[in-house]
C-alpha atoms as a PDB file:
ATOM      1  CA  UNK A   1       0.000   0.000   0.000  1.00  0.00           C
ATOM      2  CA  UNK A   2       1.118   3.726  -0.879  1.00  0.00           C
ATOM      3  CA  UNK A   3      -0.170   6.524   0.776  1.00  0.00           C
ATOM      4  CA  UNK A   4       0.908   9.758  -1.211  1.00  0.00           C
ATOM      5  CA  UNK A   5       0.525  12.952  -0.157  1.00  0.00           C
ATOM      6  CA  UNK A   6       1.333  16.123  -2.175  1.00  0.00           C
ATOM      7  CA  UNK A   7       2.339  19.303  -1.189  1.00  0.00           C
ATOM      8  CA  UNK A   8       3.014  22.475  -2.816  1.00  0.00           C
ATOM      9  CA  UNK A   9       2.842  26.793  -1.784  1.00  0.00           C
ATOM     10  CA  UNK A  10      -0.274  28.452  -0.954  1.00  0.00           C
ATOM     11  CA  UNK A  11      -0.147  30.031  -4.638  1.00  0.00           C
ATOM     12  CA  UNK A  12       0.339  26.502  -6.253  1.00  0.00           C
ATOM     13  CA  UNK A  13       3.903  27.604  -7.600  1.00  0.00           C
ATOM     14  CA  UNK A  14       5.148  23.646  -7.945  1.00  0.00           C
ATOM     15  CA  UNK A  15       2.038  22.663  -9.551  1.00  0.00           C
ATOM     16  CA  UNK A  16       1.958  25.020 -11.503  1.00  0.00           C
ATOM     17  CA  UNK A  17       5.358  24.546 -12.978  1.00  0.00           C
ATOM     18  CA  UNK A  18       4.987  21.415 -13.276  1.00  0.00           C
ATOM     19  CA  UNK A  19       6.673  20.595 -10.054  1.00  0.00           C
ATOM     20  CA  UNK A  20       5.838  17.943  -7.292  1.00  0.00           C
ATOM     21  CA  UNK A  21       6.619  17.507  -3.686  1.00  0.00           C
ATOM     22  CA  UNK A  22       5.588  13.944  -2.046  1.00  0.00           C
ATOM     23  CA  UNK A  23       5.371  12.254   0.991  1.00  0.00           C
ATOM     24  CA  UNK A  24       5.310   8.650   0.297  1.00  0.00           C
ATOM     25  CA  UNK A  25       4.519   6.080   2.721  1.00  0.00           C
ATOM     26  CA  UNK A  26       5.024   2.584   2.274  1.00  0.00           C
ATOM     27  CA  UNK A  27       3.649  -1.093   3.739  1.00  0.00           C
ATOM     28  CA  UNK A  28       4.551  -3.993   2.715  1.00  0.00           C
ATOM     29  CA  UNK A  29       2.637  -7.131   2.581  1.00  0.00           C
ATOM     30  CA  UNK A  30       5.200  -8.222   5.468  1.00  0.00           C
ATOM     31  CA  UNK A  31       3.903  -5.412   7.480  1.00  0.00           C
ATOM     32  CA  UNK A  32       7.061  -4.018   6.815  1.00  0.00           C
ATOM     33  CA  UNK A  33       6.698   0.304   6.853  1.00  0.00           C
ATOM     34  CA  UNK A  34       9.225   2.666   5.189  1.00  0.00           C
ATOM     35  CA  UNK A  35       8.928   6.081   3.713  1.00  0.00           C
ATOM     36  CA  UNK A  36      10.205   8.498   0.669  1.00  0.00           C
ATOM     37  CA  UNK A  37      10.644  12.212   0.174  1.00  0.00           C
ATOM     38  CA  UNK A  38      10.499  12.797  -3.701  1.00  0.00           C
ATOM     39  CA  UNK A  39      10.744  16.185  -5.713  1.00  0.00           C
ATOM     40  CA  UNK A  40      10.371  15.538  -9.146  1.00  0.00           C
ATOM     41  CA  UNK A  41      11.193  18.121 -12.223  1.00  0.00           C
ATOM     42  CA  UNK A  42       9.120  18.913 -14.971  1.00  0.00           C
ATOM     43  CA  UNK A  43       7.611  16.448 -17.550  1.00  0.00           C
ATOM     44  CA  UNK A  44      10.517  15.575 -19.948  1.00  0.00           C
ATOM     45  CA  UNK A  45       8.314  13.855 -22.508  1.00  0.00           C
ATOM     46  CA  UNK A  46       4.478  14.380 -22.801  1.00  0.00           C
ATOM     47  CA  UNK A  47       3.635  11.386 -24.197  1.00  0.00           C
ATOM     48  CA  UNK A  48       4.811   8.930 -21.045  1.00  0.00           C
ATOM     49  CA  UNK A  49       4.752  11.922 -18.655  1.00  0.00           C
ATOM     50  CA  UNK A  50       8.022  11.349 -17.574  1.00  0.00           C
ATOM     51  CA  UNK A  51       9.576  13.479 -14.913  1.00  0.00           C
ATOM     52  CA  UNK A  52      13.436  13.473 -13.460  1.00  0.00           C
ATOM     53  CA  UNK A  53      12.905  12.861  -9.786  1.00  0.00           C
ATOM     54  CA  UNK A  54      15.544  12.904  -6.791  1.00  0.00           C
ATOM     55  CA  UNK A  55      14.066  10.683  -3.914  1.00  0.00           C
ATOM     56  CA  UNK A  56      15.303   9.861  -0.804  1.00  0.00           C
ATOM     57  CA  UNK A  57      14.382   7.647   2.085  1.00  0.00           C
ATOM     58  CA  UNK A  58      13.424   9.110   5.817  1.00  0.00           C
ATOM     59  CA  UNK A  59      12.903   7.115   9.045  1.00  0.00           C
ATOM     60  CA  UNK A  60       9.902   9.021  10.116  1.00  0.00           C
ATOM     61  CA  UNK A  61       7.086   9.836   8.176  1.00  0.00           C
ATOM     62  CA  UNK A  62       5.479  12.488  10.264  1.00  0.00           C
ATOM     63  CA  UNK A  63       8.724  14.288  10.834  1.00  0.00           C
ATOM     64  CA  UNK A  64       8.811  14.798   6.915  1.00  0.00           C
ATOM     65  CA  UNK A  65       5.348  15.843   7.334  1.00  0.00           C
ATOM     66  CA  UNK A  66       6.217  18.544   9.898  1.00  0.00           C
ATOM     67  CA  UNK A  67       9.174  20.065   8.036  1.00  0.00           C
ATOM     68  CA  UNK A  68       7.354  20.297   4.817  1.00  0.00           C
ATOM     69  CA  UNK A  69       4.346  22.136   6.872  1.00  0.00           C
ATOM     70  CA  UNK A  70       6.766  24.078   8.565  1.00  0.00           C
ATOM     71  CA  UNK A  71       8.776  25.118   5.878  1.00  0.00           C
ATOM     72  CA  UNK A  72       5.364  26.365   4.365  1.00  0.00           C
ATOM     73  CA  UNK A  73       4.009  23.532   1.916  1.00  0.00           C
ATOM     74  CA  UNK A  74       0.328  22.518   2.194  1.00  0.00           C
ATOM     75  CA  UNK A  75      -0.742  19.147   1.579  1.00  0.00           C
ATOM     76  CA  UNK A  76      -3.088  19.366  -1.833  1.00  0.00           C
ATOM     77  CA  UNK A  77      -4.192  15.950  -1.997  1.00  0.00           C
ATOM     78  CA  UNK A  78      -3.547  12.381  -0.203  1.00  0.00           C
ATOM     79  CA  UNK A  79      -4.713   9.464  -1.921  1.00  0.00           C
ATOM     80  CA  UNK A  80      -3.794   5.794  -1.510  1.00  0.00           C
ATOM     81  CA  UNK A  81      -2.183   2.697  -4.355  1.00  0.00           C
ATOM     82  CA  UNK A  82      -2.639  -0.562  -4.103  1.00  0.00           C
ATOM     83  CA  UNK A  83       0.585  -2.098  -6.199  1.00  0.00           C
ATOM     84  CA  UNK A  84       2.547  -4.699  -6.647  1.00  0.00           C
ATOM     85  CA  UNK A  85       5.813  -4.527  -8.090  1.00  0.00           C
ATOM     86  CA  UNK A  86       7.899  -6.639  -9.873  1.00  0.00           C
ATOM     87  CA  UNK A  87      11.544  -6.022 -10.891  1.00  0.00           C
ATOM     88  CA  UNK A  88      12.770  -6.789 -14.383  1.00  0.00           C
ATOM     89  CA  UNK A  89      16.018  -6.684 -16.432  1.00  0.00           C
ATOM     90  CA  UNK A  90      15.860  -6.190 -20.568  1.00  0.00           C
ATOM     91  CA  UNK A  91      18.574  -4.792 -22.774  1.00  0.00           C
ATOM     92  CA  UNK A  92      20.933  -4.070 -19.466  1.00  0.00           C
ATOM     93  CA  UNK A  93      18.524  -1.966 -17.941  1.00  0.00           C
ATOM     94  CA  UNK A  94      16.266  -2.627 -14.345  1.00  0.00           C
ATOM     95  CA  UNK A  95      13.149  -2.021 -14.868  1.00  0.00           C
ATOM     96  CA  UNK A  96       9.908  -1.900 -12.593  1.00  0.00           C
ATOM     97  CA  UNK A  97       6.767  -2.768 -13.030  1.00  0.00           C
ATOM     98  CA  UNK A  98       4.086  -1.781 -11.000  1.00  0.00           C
ATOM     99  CA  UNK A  99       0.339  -3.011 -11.278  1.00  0.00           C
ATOM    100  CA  UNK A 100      -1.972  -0.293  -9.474  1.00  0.00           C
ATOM    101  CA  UNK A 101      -5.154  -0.156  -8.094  1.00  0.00           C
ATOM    102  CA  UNK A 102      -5.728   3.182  -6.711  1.00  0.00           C
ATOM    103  CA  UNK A 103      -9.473   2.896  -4.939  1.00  0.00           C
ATOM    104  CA  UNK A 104     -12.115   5.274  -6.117  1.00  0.00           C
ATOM    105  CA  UNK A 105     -10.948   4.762  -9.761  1.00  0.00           C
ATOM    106  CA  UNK A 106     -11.674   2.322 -12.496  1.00  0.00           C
ATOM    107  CA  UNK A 107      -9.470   0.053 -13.729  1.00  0.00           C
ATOM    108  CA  UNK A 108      -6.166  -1.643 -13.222  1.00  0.00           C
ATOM    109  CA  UNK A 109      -3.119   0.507 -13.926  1.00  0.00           C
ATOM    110  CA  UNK A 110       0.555  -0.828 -14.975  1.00  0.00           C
ATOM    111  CA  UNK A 111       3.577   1.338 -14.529  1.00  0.00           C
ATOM    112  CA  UNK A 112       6.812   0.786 -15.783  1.00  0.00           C
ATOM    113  CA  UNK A 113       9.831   2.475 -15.194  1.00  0.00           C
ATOM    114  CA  UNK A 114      13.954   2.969 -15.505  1.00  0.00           C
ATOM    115  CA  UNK A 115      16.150   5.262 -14.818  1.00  0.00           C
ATOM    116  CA  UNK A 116      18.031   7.301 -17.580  1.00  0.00           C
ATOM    117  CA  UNK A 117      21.019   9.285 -17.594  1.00  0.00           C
ATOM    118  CA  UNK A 118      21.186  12.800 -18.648  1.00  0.00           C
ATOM    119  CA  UNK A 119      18.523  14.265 -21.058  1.00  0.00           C
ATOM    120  CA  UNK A 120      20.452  11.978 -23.879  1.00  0.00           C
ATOM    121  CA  UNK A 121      19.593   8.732 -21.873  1.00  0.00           C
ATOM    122  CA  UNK A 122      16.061   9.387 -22.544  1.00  0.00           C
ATOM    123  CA  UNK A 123      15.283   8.677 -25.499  1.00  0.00           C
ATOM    124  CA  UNK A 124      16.964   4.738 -25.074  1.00  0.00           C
ATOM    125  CA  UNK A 125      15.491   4.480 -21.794  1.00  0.00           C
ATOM    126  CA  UNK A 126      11.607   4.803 -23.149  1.00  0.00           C
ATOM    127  CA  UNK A 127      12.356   2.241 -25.993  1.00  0.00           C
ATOM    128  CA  UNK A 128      13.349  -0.601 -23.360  1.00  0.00           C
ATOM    129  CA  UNK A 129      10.301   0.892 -21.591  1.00  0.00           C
ATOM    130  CA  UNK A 130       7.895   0.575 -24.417  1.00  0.00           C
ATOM    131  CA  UNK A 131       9.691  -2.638 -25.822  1.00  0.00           C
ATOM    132  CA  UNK A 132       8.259  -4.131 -22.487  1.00  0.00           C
ATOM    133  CA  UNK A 133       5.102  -2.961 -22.731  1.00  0.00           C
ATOM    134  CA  UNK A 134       4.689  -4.476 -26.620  1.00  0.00           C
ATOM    135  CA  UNK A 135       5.943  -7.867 -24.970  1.00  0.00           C
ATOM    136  CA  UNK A 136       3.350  -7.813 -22.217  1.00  0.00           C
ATOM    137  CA  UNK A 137       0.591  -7.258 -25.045  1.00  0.00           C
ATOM    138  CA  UNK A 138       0.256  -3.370 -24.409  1.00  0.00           C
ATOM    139  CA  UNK A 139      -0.815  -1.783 -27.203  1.00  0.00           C
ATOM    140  CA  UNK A 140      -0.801   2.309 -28.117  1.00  0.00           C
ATOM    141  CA  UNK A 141      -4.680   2.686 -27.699  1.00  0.00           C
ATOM    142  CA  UNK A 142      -3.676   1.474 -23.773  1.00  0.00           C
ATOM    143  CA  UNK A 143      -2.007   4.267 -22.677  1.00  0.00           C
ATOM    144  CA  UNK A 144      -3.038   7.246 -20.672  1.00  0.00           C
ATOM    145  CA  UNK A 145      -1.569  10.362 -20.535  1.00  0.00           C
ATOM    146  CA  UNK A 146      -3.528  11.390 -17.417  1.00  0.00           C
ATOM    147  CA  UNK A 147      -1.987  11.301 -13.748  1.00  0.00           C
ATOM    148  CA  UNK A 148      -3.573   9.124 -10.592  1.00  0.00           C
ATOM    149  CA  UNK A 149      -3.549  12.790  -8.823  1.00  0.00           C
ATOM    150  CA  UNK A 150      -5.512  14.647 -11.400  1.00  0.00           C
ATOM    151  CA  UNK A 151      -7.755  11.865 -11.806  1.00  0.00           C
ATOM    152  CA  UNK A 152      -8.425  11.558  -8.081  1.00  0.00           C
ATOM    153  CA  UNK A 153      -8.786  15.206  -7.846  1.00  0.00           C
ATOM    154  CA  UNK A 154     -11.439  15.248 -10.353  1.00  0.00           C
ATOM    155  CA  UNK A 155     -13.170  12.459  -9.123  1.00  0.00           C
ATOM    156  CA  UNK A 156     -13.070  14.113  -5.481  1.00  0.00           C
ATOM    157  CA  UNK A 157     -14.730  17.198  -7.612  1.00  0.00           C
ATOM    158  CA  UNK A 158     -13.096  20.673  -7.802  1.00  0.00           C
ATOM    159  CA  UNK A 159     -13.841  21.221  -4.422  1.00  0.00           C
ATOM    160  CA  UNK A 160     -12.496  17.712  -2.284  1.00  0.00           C
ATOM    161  CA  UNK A 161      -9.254  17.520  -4.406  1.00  0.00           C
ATOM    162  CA  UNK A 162      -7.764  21.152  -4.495  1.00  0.00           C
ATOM    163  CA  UNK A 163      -4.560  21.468  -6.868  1.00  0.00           C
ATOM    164  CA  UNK A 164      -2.639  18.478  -7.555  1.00  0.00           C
ATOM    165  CA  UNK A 165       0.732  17.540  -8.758  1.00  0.00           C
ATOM    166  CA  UNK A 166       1.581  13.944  -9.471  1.00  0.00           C
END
């Protein structure tokens, strides 16, 4: 389970430069707990919504919490994912893959992911990523361009979801 919470200024300044700031904490099916600070950078290409992020892990949750508060973020919206990853290797990259259920939406969702170096990695990085997707049987007409926050948020309706970043 992943329990998400965005944050950004009063005036919506990381949202609305494409900007996120997340709280993410994590249970495993062990019972095992753990939680990430992420910021990620704008979208790098529209089409998979991909975003450079710099994550870390902190011990406690609600002391990341606090400082962002304190340092002035607000939390915009707090949803929870149901996934279950699975870690794969093709063409000398890791890859994961991550099936998602986030409740209150329709559907199944399937993430996959790598890291790439430099704005020239890119471009190599989303062929490996879409080379997996062709093998698991998912085709163009599959994708979405839209994020689980702004999705949730419009669900939730204008008023119960507030700005969101991803």
């Amino acid at each position: 389970m992943y329990r998400d919470t965005s944050y950004d200024t009063p005036g919506g300044e990381l949202l609305d430069g494409d900007r996120e700031l997340r709280i993410r904490e994590i249970e495993g099916a062990d019972g095992s707990r753990r939680a990430l600070l992420t910021y990620k950078s704008p979208r790098v290409d529209g089409p998979s919504g991909s975003k450079p992020e710099h994550e870390t892990a902190v011990a406690d949750a609600g002391a990341a919490h606090g400082i962002a508060r304190g340092l002035g973020y607000l939390p915009r919206l707090a949803f929870e994912k149901r996934c279950r990853n699975y870690a794969v290797e093709r063409d000398g990259r890791r890859l994961l893959a991550t099936l998602v259920r986030v409740p209150g939406l329709d559907g199944v969702y399937l993430e996959v992911e790598t890291a790439a170096e430099g704005s020239g990695g890119l471009a190599p990085a989303l062929d490996v990523v879409r080379g997996l997707m062709v093998e698991l049987g998912i085709e163009d007409g599959d994708f979405t361009p839209e994020l689980y926050t702004d999705a949730v948020a419009a669900r939730r309706g204008a008023g119960g979801g507030g700005r969101t970043g991803r």
